[in-house]
N, C-alpha and C. Protein backbone atom coordinates (compact mmCIF):
# COMPACT_ATOMS: atom_id res chain seq x y z
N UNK A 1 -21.53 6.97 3.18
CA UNK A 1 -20.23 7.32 3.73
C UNK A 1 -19.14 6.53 3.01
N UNK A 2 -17.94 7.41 2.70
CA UNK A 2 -17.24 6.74 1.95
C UNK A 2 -16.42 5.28 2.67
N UNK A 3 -15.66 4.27 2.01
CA UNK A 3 -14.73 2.99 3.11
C UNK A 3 -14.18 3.93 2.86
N UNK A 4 -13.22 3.83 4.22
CA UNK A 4 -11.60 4.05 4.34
C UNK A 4 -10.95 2.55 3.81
N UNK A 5 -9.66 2.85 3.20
CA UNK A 5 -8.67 1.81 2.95
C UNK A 5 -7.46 1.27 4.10
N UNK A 6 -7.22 0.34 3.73
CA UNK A 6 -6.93 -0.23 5.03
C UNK A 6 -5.07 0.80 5.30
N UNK A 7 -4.82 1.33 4.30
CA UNK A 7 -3.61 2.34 4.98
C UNK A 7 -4.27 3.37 5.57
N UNK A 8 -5.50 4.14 5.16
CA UNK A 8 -5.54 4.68 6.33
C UNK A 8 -6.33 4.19 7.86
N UNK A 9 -6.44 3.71 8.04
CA UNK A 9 -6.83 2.67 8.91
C UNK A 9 -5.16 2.59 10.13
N UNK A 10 -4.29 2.77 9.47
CA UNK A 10 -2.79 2.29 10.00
C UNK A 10 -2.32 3.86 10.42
N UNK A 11 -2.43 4.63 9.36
CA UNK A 11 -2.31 6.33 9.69
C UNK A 11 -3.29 6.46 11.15
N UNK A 12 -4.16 6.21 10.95
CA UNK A 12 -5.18 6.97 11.93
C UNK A 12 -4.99 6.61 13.39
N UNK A 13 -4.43 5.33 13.12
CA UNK A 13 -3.95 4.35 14.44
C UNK A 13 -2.12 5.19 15.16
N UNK A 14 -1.75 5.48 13.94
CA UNK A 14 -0.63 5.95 14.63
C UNK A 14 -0.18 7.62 14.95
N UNK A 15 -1.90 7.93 14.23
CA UNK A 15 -1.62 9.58 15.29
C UNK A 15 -2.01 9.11 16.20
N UNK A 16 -3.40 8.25 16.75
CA UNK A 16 -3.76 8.00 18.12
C UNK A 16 -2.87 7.77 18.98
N UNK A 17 -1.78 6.73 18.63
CA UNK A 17 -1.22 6.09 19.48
C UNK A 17 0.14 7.75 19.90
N UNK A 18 0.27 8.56 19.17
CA UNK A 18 1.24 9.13 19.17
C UNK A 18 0.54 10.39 19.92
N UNK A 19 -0.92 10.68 20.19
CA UNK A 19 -1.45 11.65 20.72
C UNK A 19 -1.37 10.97 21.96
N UNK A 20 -1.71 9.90 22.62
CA UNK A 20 -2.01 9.36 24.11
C UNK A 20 -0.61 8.82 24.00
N UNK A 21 0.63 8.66 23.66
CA UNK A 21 1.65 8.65 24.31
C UNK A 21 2.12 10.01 25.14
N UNK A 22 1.71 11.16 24.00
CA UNK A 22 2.30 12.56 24.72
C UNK A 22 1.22 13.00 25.89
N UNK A 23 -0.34 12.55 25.89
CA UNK A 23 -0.96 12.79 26.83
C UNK A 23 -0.18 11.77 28.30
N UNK A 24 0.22 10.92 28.23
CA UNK A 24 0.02 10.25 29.00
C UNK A 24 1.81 10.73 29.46
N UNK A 25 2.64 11.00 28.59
CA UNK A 25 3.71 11.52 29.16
C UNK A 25 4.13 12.48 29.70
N UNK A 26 2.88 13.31 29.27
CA UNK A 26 2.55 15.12 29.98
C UNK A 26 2.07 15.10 31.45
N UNK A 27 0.81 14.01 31.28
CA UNK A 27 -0.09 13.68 32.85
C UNK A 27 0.90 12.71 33.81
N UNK A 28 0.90 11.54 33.35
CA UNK A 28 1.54 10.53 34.26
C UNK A 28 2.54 10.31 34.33
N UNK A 29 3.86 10.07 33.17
CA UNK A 29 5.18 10.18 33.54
C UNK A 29 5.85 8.96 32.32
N UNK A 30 7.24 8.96 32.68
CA UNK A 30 7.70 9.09 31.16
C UNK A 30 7.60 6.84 30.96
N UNK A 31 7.71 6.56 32.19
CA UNK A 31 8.17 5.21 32.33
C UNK A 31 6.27 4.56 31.85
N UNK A 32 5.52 5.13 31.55
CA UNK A 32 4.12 4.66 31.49
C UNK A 32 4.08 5.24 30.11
N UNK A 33 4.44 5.92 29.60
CA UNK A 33 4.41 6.46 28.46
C UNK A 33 4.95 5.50 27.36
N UNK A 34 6.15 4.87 27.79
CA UNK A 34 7.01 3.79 27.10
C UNK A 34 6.06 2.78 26.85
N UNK A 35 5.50 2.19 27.96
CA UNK A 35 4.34 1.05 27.83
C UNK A 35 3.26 1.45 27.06
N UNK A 36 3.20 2.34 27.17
CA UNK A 36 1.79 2.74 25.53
C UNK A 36 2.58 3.15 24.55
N UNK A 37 3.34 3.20 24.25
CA UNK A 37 3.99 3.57 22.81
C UNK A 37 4.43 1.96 22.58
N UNK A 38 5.24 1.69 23.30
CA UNK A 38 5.18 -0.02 23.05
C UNK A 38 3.82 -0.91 22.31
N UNK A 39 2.81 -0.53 23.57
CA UNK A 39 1.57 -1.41 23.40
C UNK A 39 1.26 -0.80 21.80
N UNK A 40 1.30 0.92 21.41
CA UNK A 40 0.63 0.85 20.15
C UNK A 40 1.45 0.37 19.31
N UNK A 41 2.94 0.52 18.97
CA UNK A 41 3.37 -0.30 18.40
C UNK A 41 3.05 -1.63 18.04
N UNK A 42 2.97 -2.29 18.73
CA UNK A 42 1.93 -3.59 18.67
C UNK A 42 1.05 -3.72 18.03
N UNK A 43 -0.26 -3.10 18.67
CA UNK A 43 -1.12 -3.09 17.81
C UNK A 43 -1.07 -2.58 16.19
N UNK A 44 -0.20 -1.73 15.92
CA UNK A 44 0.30 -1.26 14.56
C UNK A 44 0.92 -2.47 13.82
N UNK A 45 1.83 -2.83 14.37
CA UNK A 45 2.21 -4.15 13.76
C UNK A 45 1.13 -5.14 13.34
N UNK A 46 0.38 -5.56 14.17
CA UNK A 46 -0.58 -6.50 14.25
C UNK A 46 -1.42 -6.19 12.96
N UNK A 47 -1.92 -4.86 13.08
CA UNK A 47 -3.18 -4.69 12.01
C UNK A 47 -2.47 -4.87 10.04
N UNK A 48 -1.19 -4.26 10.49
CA UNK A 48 -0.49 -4.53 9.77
C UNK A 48 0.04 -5.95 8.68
N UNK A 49 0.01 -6.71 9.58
CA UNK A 49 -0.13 -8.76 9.35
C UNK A 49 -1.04 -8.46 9.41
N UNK A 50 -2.49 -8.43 10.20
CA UNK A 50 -3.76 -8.70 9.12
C UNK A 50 -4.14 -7.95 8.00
N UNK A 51 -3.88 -6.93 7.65
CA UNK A 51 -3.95 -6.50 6.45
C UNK A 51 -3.75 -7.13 5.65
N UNK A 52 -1.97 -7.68 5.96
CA UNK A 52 -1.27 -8.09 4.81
C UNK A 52 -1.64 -9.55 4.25
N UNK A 53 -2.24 -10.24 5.43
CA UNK A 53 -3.01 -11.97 5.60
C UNK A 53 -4.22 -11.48 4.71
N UNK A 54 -5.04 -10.68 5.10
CA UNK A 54 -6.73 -10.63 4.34
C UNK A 54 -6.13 -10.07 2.44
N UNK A 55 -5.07 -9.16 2.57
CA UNK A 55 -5.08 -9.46 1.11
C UNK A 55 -4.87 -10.64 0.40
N UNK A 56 -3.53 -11.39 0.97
CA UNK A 56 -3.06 -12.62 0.66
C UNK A 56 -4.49 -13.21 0.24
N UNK A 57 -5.02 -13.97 0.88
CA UNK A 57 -6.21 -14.69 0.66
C UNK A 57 -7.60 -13.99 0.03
N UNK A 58 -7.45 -13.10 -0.17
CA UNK A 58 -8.53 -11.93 -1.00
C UNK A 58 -8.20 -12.69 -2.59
N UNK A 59 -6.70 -12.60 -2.77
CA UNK A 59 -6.51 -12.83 -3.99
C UNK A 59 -6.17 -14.28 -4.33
N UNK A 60 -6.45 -15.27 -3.93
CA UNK A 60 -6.64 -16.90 -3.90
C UNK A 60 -7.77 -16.75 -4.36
N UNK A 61 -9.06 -15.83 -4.20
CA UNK A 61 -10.15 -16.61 -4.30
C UNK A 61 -10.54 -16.23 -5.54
């Protein structure tokens, strides 16, 4: 099986996060919807700094 690279890794994260914001704004309502688009934001950011940290030090060694 082929790796994925770590951009798509960041794509794949932000259809998810952009499919269960609209699920969750369709089912439960708009003020809960904010808090998961928030939260994936986050996590997008995050993977984002580690990406950008594991290259940093990829190329030290």
């Amino acid at each position: 099986m082929k790796k994925l690279q770590a951009n798509h890794y960041i794509i794949l994260l932000a259809i998810g996060v952009a499919i269960l914001t609209v699920a969750v704004a369709l089912t439960i309502g708009k003020d809960v919807s904010i808090s998961v688009l928030c939260t994936g934001i986050g996590c997008i950011i995050g993977l984002i700094i580690g990406i950008a940290i594991k290259k940093k030090t990829d190329e030290g060694k």
